[in-house]
C-alpha atoms as a PDB file:
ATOM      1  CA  UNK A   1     279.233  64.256  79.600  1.00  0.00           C
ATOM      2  CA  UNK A   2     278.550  67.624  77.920  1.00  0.00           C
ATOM      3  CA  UNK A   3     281.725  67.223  75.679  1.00  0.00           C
ATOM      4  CA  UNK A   4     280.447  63.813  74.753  1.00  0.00           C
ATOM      5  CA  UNK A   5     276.881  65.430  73.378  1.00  0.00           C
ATOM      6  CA  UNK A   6     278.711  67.955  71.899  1.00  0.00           C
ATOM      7  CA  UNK A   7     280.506  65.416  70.109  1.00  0.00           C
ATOM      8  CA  UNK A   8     277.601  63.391  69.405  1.00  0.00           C
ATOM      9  CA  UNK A   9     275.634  66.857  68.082  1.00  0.00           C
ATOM     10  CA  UNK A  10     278.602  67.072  65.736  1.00  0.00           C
ATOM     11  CA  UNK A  11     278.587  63.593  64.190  1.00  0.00           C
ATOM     12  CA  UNK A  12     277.191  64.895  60.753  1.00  0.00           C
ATOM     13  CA  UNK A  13     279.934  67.074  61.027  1.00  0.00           C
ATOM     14  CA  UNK A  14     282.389  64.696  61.006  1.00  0.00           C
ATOM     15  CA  UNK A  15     280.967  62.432  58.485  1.00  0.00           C
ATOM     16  CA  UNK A  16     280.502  65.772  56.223  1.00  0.00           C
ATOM     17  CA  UNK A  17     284.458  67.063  57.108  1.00  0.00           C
ATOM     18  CA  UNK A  18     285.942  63.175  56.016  1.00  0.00           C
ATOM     19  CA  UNK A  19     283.697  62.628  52.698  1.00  0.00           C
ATOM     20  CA  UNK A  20     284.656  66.371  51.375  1.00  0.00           C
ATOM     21  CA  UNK A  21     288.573  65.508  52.221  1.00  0.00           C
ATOM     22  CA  UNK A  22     288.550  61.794  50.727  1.00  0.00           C
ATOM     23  CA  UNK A  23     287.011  63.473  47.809  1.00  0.00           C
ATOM     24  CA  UNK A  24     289.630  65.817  47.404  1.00  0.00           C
ATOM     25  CA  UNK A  25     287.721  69.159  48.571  1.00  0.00           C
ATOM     26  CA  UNK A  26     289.110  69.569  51.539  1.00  0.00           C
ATOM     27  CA  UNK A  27     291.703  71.947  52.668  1.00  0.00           C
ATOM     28  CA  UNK A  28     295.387  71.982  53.113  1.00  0.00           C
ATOM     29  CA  UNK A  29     294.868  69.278  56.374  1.00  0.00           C
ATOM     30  CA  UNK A  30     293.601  67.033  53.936  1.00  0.00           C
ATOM     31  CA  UNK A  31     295.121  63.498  54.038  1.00  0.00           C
ATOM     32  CA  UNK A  32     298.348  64.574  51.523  1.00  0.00           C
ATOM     33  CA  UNK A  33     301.008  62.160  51.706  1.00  0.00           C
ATOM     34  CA  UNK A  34     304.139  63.475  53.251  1.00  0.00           C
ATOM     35  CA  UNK A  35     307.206  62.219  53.110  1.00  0.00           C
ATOM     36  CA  UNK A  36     309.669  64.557  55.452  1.00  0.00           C
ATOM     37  CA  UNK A  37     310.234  61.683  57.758  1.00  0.00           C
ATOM     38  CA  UNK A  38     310.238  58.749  55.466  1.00  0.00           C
ATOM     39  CA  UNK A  39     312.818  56.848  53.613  1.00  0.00           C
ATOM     40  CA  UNK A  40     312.654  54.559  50.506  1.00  0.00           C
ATOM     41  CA  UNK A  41     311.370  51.668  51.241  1.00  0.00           C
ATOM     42  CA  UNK A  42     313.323  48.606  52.091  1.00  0.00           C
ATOM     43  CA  UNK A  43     312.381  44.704  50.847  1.00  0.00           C
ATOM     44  CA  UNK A  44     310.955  42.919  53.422  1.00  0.00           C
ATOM     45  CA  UNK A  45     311.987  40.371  55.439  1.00  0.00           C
ATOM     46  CA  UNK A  46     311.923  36.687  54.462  1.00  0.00           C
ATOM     47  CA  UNK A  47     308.248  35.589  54.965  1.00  0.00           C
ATOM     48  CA  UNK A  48     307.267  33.657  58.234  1.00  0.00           C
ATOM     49  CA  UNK A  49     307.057  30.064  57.518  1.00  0.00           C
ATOM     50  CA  UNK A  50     303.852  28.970  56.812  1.00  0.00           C
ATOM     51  CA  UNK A  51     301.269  27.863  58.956  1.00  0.00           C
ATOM     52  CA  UNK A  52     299.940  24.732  59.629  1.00  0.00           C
ATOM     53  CA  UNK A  53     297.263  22.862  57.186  1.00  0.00           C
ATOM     54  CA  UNK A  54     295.162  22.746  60.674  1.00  0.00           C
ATOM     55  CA  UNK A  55     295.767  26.708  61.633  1.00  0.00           C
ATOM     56  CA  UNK A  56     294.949  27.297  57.677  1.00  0.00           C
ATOM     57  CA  UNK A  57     291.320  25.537  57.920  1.00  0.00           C
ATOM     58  CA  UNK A  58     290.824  27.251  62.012  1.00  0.00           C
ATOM     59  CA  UNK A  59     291.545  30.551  59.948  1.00  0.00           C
ATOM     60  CA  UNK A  60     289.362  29.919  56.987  1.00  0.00           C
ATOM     61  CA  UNK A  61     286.865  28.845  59.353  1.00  0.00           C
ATOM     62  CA  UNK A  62     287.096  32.146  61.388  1.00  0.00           C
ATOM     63  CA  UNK A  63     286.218  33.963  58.436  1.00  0.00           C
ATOM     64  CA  UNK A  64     283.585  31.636  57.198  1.00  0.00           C
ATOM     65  CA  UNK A  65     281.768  32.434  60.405  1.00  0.00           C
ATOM     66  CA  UNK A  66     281.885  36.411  59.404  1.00  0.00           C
ATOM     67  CA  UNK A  67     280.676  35.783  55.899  1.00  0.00           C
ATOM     68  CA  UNK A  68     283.816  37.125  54.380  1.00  0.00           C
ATOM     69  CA  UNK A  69     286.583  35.845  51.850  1.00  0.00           C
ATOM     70  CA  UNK A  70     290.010  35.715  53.815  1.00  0.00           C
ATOM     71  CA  UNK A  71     292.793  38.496  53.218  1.00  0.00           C
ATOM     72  CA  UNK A  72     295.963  37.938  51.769  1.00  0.00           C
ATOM     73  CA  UNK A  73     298.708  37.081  54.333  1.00  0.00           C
ATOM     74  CA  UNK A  74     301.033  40.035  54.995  1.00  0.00           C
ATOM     75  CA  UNK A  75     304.533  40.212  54.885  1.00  0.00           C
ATOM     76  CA  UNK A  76     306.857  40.082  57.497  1.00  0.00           C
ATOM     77  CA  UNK A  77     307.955  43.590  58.610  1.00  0.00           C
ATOM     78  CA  UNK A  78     310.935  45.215  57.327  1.00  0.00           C
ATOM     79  CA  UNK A  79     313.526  44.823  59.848  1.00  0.00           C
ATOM     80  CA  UNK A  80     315.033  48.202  58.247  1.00  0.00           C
ATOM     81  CA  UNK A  81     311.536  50.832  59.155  1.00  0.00           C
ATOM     82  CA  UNK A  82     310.613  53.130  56.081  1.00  0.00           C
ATOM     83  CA  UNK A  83     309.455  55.461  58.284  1.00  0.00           C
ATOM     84  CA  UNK A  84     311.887  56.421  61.275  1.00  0.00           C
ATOM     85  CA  UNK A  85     311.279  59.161  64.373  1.00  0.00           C
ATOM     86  CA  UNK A  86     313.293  61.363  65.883  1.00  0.00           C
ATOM     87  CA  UNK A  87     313.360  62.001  69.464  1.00  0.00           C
ATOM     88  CA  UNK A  88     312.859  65.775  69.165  1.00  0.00           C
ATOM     89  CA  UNK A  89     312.229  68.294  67.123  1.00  0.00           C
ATOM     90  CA  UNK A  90     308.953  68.731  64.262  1.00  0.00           C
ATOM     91  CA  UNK A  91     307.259  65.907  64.247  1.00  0.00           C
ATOM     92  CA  UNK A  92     306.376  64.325  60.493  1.00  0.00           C
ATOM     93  CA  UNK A  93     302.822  64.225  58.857  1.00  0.00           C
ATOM     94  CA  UNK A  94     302.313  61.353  56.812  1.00  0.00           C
ATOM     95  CA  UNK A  95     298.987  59.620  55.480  1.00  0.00           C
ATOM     96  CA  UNK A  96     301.237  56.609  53.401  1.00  0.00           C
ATOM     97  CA  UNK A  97     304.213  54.659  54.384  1.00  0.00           C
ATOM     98  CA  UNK A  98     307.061  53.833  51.645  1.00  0.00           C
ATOM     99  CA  UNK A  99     306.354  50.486  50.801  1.00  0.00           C
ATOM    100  CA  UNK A 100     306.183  48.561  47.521  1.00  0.00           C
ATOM    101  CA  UNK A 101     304.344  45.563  49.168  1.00  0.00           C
ATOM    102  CA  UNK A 102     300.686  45.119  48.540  1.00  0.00           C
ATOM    103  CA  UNK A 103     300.161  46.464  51.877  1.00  0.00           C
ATOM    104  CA  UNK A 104     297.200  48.851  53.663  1.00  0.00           C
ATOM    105  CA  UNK A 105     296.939  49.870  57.114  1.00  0.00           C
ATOM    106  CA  UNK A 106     293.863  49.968  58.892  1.00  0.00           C
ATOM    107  CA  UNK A 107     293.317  52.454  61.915  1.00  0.00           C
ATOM    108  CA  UNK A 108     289.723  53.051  63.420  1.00  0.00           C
ATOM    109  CA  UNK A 109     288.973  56.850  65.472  1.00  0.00           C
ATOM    110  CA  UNK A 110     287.553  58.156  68.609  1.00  0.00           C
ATOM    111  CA  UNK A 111     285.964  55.055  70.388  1.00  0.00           C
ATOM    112  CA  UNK A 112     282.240  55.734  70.512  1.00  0.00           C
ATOM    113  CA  UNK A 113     281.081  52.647  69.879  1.00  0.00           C
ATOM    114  CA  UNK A 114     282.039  49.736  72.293  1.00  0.00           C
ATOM    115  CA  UNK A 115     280.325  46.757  70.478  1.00  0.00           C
ATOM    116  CA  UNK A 116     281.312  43.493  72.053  1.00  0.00           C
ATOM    117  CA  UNK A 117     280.583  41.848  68.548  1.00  0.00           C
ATOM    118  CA  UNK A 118     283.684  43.504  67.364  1.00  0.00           C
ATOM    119  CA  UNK A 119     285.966  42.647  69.831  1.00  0.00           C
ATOM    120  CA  UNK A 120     284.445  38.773  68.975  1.00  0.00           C
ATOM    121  CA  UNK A 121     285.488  39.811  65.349  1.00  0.00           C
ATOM    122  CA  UNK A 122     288.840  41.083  65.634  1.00  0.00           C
ATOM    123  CA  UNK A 123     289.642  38.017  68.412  1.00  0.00           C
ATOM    124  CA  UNK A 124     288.802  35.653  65.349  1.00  0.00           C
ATOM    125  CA  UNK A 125     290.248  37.723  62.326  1.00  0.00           C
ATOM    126  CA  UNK A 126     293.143  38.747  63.534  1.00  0.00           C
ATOM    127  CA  UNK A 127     293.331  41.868  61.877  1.00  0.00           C
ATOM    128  CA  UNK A 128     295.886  44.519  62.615  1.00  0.00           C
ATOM    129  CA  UNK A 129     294.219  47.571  63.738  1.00  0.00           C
ATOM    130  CA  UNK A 130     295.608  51.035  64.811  1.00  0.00           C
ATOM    131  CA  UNK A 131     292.862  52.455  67.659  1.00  0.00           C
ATOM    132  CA  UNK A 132     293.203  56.455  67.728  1.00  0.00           C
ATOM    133  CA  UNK A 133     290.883  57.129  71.142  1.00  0.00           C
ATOM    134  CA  UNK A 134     289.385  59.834  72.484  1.00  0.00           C
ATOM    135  CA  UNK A 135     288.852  60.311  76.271  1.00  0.00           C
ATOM    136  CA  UNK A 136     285.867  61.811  76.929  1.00  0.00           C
ATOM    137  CA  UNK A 137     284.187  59.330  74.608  1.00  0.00           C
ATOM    138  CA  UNK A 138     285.972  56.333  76.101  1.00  0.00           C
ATOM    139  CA  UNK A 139     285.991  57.226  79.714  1.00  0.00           C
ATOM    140  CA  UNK A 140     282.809  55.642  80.361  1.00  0.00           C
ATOM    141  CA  UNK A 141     284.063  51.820  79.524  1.00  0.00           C
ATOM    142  CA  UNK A 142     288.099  52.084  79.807  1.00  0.00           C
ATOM    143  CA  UNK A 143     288.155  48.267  79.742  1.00  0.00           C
ATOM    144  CA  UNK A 144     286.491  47.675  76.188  1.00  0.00           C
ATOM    145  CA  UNK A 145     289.541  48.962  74.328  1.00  0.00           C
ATOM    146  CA  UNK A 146     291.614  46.096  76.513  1.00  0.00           C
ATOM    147  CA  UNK A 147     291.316  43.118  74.919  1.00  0.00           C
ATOM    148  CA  UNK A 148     291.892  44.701  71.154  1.00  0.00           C
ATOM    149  CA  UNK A 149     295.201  46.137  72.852  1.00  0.00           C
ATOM    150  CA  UNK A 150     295.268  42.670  74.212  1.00  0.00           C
ATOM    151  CA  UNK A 151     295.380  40.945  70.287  1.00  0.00           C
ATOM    152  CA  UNK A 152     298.847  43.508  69.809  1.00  0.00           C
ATOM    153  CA  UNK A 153     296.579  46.486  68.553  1.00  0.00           C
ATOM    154  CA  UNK A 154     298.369  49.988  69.638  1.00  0.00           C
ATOM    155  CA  UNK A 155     296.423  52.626  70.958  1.00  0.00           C
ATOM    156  CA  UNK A 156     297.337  56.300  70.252  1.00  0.00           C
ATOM    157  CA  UNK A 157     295.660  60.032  70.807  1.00  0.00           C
ATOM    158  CA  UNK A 158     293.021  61.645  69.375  1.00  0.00           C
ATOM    159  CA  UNK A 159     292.792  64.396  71.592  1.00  0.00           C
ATOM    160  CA  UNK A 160     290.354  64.637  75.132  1.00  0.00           C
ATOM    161  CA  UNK A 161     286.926  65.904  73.393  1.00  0.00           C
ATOM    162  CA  UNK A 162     287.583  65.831  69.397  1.00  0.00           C
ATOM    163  CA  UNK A 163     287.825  69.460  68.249  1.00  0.00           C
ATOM    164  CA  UNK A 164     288.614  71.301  65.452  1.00  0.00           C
ATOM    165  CA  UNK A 165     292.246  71.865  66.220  1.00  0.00           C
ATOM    166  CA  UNK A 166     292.560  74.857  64.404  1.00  0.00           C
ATOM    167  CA  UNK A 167     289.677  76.555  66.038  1.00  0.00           C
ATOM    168  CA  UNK A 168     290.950  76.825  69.395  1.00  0.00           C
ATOM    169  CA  UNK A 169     294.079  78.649  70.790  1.00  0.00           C
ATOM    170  CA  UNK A 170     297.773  77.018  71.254  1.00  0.00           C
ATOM    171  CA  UNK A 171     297.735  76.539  74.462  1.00  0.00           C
ATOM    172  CA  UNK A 172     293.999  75.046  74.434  1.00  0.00           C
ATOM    173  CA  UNK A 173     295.399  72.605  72.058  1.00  0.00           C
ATOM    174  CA  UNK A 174     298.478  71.542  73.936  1.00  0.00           C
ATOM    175  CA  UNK A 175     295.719  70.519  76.832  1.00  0.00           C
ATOM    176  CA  UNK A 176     293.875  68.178  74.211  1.00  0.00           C
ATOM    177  CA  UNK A 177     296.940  66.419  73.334  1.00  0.00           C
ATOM    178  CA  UNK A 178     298.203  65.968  76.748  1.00  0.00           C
ATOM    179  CA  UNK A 179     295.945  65.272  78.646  1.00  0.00           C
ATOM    180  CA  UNK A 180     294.584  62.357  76.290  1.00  0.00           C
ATOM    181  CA  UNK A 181     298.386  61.692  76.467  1.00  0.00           C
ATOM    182  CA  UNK A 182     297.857  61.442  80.017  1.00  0.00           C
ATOM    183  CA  UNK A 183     294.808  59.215  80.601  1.00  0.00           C
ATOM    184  CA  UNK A 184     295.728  56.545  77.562  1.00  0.00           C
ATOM    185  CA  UNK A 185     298.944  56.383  79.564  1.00  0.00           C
ATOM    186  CA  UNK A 186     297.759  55.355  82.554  1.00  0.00           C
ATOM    187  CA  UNK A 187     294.734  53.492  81.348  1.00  0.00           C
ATOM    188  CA  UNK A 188     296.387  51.478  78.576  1.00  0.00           C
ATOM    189  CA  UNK A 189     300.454  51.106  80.301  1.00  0.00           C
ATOM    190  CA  UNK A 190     301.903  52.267  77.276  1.00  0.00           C
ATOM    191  CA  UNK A 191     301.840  56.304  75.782  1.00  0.00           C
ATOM    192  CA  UNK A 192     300.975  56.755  72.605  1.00  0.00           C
ATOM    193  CA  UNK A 193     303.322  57.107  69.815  1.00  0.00           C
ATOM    194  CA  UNK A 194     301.169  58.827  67.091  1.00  0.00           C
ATOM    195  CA  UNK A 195     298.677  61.695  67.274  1.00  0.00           C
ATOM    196  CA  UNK A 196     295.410  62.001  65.160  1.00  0.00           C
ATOM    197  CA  UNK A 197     294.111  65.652  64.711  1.00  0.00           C
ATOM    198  CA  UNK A 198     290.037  65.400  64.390  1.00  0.00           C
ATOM    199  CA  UNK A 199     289.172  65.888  60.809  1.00  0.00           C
ATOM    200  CA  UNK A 200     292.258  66.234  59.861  1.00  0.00           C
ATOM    201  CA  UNK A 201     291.731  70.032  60.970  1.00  0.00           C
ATOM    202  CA  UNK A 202     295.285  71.403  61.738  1.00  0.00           C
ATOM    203  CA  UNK A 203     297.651  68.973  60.851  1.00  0.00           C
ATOM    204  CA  UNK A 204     299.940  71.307  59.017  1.00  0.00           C
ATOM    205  CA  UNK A 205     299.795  74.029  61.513  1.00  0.00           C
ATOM    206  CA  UNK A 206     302.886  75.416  63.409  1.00  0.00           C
ATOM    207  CA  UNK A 207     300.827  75.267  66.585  1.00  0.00           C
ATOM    208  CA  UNK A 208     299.345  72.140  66.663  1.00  0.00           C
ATOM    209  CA  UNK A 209     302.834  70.431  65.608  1.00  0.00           C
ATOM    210  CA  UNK A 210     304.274  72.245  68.490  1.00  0.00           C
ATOM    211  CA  UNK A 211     301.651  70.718  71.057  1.00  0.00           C
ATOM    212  CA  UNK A 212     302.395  67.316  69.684  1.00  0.00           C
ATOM    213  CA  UNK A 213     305.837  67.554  70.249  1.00  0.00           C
ATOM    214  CA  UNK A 214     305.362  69.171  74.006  1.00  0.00           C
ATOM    215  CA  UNK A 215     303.191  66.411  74.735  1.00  0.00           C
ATOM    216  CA  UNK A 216     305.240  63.085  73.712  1.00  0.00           C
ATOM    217  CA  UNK A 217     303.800  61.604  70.369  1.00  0.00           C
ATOM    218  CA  UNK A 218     306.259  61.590  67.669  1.00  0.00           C
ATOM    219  CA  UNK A 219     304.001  61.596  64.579  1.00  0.00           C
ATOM    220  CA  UNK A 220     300.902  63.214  63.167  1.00  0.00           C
ATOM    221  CA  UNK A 221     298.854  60.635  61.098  1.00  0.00           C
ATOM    222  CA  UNK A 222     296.672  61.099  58.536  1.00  0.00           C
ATOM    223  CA  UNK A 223     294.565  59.033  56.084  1.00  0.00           C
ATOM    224  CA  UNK A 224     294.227  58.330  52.199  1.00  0.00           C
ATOM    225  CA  UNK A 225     290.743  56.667  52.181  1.00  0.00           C
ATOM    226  CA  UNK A 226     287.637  56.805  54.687  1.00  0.00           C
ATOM    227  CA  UNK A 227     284.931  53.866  55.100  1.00  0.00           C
ATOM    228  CA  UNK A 228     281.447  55.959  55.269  1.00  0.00           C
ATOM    229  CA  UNK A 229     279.128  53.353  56.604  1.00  0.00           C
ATOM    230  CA  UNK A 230     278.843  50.896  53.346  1.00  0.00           C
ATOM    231  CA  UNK A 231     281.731  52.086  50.893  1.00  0.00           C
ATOM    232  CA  UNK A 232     285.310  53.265  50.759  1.00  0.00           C
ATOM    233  CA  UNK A 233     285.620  57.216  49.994  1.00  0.00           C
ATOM    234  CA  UNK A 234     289.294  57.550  48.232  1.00  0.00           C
ATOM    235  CA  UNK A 235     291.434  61.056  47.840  1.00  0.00           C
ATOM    236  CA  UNK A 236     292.299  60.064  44.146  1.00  0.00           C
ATOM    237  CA  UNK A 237     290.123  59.916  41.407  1.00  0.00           C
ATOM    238  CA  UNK A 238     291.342  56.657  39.921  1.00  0.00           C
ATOM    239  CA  UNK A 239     289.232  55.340  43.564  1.00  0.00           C
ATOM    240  CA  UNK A 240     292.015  52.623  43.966  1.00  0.00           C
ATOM    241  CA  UNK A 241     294.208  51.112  47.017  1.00  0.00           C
ATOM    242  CA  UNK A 242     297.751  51.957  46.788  1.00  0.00           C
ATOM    243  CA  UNK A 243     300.941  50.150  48.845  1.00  0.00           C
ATOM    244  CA  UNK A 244     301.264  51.379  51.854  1.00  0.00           C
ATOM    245  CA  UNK A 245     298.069  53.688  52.117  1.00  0.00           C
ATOM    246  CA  UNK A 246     296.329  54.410  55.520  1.00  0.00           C
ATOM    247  CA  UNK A 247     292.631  54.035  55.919  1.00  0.00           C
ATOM    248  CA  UNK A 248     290.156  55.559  58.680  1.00  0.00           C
ATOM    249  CA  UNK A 249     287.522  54.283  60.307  1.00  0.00           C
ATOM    250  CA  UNK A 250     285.115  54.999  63.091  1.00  0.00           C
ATOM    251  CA  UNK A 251     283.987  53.338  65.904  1.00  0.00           C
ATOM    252  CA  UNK A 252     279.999  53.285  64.937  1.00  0.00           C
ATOM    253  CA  UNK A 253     277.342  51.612  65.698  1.00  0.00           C
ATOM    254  CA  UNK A 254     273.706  51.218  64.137  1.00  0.00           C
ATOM    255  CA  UNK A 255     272.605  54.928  65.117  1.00  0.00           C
ATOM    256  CA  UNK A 256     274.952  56.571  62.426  1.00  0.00           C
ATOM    257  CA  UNK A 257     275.698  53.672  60.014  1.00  0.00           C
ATOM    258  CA  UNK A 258     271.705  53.677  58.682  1.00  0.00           C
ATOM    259  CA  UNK A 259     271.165  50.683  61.040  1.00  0.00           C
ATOM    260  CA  UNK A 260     273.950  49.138  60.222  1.00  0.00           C
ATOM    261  CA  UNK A 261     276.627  47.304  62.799  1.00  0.00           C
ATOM    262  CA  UNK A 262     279.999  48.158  63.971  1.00  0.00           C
ATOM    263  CA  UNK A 263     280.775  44.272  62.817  1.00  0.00           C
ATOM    264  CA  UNK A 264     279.018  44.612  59.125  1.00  0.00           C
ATOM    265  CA  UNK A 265     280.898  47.919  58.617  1.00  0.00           C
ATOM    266  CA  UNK A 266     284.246  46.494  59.362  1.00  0.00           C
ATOM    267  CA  UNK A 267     283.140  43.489  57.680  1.00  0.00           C
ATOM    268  CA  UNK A 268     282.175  45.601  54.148  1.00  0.00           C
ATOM    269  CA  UNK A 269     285.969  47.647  54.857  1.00  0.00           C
ATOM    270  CA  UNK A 270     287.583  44.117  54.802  1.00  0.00           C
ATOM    271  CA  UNK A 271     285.626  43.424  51.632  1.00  0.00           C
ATOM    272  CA  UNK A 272     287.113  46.125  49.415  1.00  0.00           C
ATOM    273  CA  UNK A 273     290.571  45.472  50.646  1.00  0.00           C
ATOM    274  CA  UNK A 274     290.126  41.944  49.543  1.00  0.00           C
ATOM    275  CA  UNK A 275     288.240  42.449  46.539  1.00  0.00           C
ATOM    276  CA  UNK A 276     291.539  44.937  45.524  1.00  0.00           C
ATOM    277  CA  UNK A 277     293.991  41.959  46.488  1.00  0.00           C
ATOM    278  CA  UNK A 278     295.690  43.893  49.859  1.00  0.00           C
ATOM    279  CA  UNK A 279     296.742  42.733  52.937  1.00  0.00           C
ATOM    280  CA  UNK A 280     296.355  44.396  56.031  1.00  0.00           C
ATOM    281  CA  UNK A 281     299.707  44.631  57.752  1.00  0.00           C
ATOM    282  CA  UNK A 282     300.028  46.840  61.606  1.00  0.00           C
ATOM    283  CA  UNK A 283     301.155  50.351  61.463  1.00  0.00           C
ATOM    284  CA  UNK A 284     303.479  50.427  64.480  1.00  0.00           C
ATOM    285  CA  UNK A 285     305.477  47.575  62.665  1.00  0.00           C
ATOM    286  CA  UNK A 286     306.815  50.118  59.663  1.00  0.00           C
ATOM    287  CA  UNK A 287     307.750  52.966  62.074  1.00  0.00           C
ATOM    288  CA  UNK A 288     310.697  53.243  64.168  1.00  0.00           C
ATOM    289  CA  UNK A 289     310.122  54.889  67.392  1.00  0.00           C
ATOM    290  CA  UNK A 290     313.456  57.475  68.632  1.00  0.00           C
ATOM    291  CA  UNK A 291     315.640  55.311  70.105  1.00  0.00           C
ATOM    292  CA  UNK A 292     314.994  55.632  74.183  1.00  0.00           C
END
């Protein structure tokens, strides 16, 4: 477990590395949107038909129990992707998708806090989540992550022991990505389709895209805000959701949330997407994988 306390050691790290790039200090890795592999967005598809007056009051219920307002429904998914992936080649970098509905995608890092009380929460919610895990922090309980995958949540890499990309040489990074390429594989059934840099550190570099493409994901994805433990950090100053923005998490627990739950973080997250009048919609359902 040595990687794991030298994860742990650099926790403050982390925390200090995400609030300096939501507020805009970071550096070039920084959460920028790109757009080299999208296309204008499409309209969506015609919405679902509407569920039933009892599903309606099981739902409202479900987020009665939580203490929190319910989220706007999302749209149906384009059937035409606004972001589409090639088979080879550079991979994209993106930290928005091209979307003009009032959309936000939620995706929650690294794994190191397997709360039951969430999995309770997202079983009754029902909210899309993008899980970007890290081995060496997960190996210890494999199974946790299976019933969020379970609810249609996707699971993708965030390298085997979370380190600053840029830090370490090429090859040492092609070994991060694969290898937690690897083990989610095998663990989870399915590889991953998207690759999360820690900290954003190395996104743009020529190395680290060429390890991602060596070691199968087709994307690199970034974020435009951060939850840090009670509050939303944003990247622009007007501190406002936009369509089609992508938002990290962590999974944390009461040790580095000021005492604070896994469940009553997510919980405050949910509230500012609400309170801003956004649905959550899943990632994996606006990107086209390479056909294959």
């Amino acid at each position: 477990m040595k990687n794991y306390s030298r994860y742990v050691a650099g926790a403050a790290v982390l925390i200090s590395a995400l609030t300096a790039c939501s507020s805009g200090g970071g550096d070039s890795t920084s959460a920028a949107p790109q757009a080299s592999a999208a296309h204008s967005a499409q309209g969506s598809a015609a919405p679902q038909a509407s569920a039933s007056p009892a599903a309606t009051q099981a739902d409202a219920a479900a987020w009665e129990k939580w203490k929190l307002k319910p989220l706007p429904a999302a749209p149906a998914a384009p059937a035409d992707k606004p972001i589409k992936l090639t088979a080879k080649g550079q991979v994209p970098v993106f930290s928005t998708v091209p979307t003009k509905d009032k959309i936000v995608f939620v995706t929650i890092d690294d794994g190191a806090e397997k709360d039951p009380k969430f999995v309770e929460m997202m079983t009754d919610l029902k909210v899309p989540i993008t899980m970007f895990l890290t081995k060496d922090i997960i190996k210890n309980d494999y199974g946790y992550f299976k019933p969020l995958q379970a609810l249609g949540n996707h699971i993708q890499n965030h390298t085997v022991d979370h380190p600053q990309m840029s830090r370490i040489s090429p090859a040492k990074q092609k070994s991060e990505v694969c290898e937690d390429q690897a083990t989610l594989t095998e663990q989870y059934g399915k590889a991953p389709l998207l690759f999360r840099p820690p900290f954003g550190d190395g996104a743009h570099s020529a190395a680290l895209n060429t390890a991602v493409q060596e070691c199968g994901p087709r994307a690199v994805v970034l974020w435009q805000e951060s939850m840090q433990v009670h509050d939303m950090q944003y990247q622009t100053g007007d501190k406002k959701l936009k369509p089609g923005d992508i938002i990290l998490a962590h999974f944390r627990g009461p040790s580095e949330l000021h005492g604070e739950t896994m469940t009553e973080m997510f919980g405050e997250l949910l509230s500012r997407i609400q309170e801003q009048g956004f649905a959550v919609a899943r990632l994996e359902d606006y990107i086209q994988a390479p056909a294959g």
